[in-house]
Protein backbone atom coordinates (compact mmCIF):
# COMPACT_ATOMS: atom_id res chain seq x y z
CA UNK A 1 -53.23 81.83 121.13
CA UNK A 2 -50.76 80.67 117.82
CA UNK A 3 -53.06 78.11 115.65
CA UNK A 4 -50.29 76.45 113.39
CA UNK A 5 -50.85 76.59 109.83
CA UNK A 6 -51.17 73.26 107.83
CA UNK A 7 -50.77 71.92 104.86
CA UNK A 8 -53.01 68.60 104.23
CA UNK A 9 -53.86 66.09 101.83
CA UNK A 10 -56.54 63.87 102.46
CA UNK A 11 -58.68 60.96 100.91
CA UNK A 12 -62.39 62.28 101.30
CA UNK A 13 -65.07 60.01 101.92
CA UNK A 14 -67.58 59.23 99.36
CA UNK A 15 -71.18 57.83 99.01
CA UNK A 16 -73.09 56.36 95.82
CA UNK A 17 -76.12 57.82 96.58
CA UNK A 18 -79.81 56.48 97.42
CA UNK A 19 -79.61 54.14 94.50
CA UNK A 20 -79.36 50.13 94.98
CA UNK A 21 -76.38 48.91 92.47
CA UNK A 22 -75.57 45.28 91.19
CA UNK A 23 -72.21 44.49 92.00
CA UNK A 24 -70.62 44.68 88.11
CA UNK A 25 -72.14 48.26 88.97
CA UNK A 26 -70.87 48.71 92.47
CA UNK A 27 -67.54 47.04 90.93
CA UNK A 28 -67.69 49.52 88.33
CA UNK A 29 -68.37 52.95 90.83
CA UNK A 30 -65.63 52.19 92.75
CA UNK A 31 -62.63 51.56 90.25
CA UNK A 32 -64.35 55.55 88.96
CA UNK A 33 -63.97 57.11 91.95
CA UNK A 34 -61.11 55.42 93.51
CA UNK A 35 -58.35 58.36 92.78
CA UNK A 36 -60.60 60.87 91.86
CA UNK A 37 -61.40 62.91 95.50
CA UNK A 38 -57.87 63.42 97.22
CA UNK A 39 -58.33 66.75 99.04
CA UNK A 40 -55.48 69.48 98.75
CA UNK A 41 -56.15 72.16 101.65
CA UNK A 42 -54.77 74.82 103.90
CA UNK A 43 -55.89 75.73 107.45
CA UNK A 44 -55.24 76.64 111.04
CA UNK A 45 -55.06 73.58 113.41
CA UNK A 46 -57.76 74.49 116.24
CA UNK A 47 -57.31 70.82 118.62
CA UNK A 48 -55.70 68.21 117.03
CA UNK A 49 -56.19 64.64 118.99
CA UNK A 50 -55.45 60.95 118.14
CA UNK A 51 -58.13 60.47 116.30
CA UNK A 52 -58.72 63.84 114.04
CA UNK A 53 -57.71 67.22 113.20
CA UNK A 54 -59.99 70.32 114.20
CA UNK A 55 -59.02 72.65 111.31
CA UNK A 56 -60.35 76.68 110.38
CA UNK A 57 -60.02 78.19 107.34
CA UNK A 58 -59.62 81.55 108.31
CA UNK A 59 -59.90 83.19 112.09
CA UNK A 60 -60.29 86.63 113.61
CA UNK A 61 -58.65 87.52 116.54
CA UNK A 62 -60.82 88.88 119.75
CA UNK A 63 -60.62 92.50 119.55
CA UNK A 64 -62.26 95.58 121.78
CA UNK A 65 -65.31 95.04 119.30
CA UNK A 66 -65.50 91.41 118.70
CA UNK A 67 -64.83 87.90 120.35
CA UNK A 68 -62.45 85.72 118.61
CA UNK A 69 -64.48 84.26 115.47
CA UNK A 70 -63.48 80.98 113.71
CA UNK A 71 -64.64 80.52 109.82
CA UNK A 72 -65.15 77.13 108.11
CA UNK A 73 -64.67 74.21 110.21
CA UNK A 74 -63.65 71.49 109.65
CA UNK A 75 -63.12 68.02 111.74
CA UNK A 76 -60.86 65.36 109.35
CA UNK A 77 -60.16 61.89 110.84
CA UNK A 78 -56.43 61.45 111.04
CA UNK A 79 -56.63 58.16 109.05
CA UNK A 80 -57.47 60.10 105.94
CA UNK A 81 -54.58 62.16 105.74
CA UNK A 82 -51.95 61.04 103.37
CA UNK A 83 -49.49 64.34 103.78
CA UNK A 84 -49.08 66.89 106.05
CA UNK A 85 -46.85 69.83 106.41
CA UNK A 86 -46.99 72.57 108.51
CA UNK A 87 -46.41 76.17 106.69
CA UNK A 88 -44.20 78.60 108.67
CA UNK A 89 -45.24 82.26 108.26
């Protein structure tokens, strides 16, 4: 099988931490991270559905030796991405 290979970018999700803040302080944590985590990244699309994208960093193909191996998965929810481009090789 031909796994297409993608270009993304896409906003990554974020948490504060166990910590209670006050909201000058929660005010103040988001306005710091609010352009700071937009994820640049290559990858083989896997499944892609309505909802996400199934990507792989890197694959092997199944050989006489070895079944087909995927390497770093990754599931991102399609209302992340802010650009995509798919990379002819």
């Amino acid at each position: 099988m031909n796994y297409p290979l993608v270009y993304l970018e896409w906003e990554d999700v974020l948490a504060s931490g166990a910590d209670w803040k006050e909201e000058d302080e929660t005010e103040e944590w988001m306005e710091d991270v609010n352009a700071a985590f937009t994820i640049h990244q290559t990858g083989f699309i896997l499944k892609e559905t309505k909802r996400y994208i199934l990507l792989c960093s890197h694959y092997h193909p199944e050989t006489k030796i070895a079944p087909k191996q995927f390497g770093h998965l990754q599931k991102i929810l399609k209302s992340l991405i802010t650009k995509r481009k798919i990379i002819k090789i």
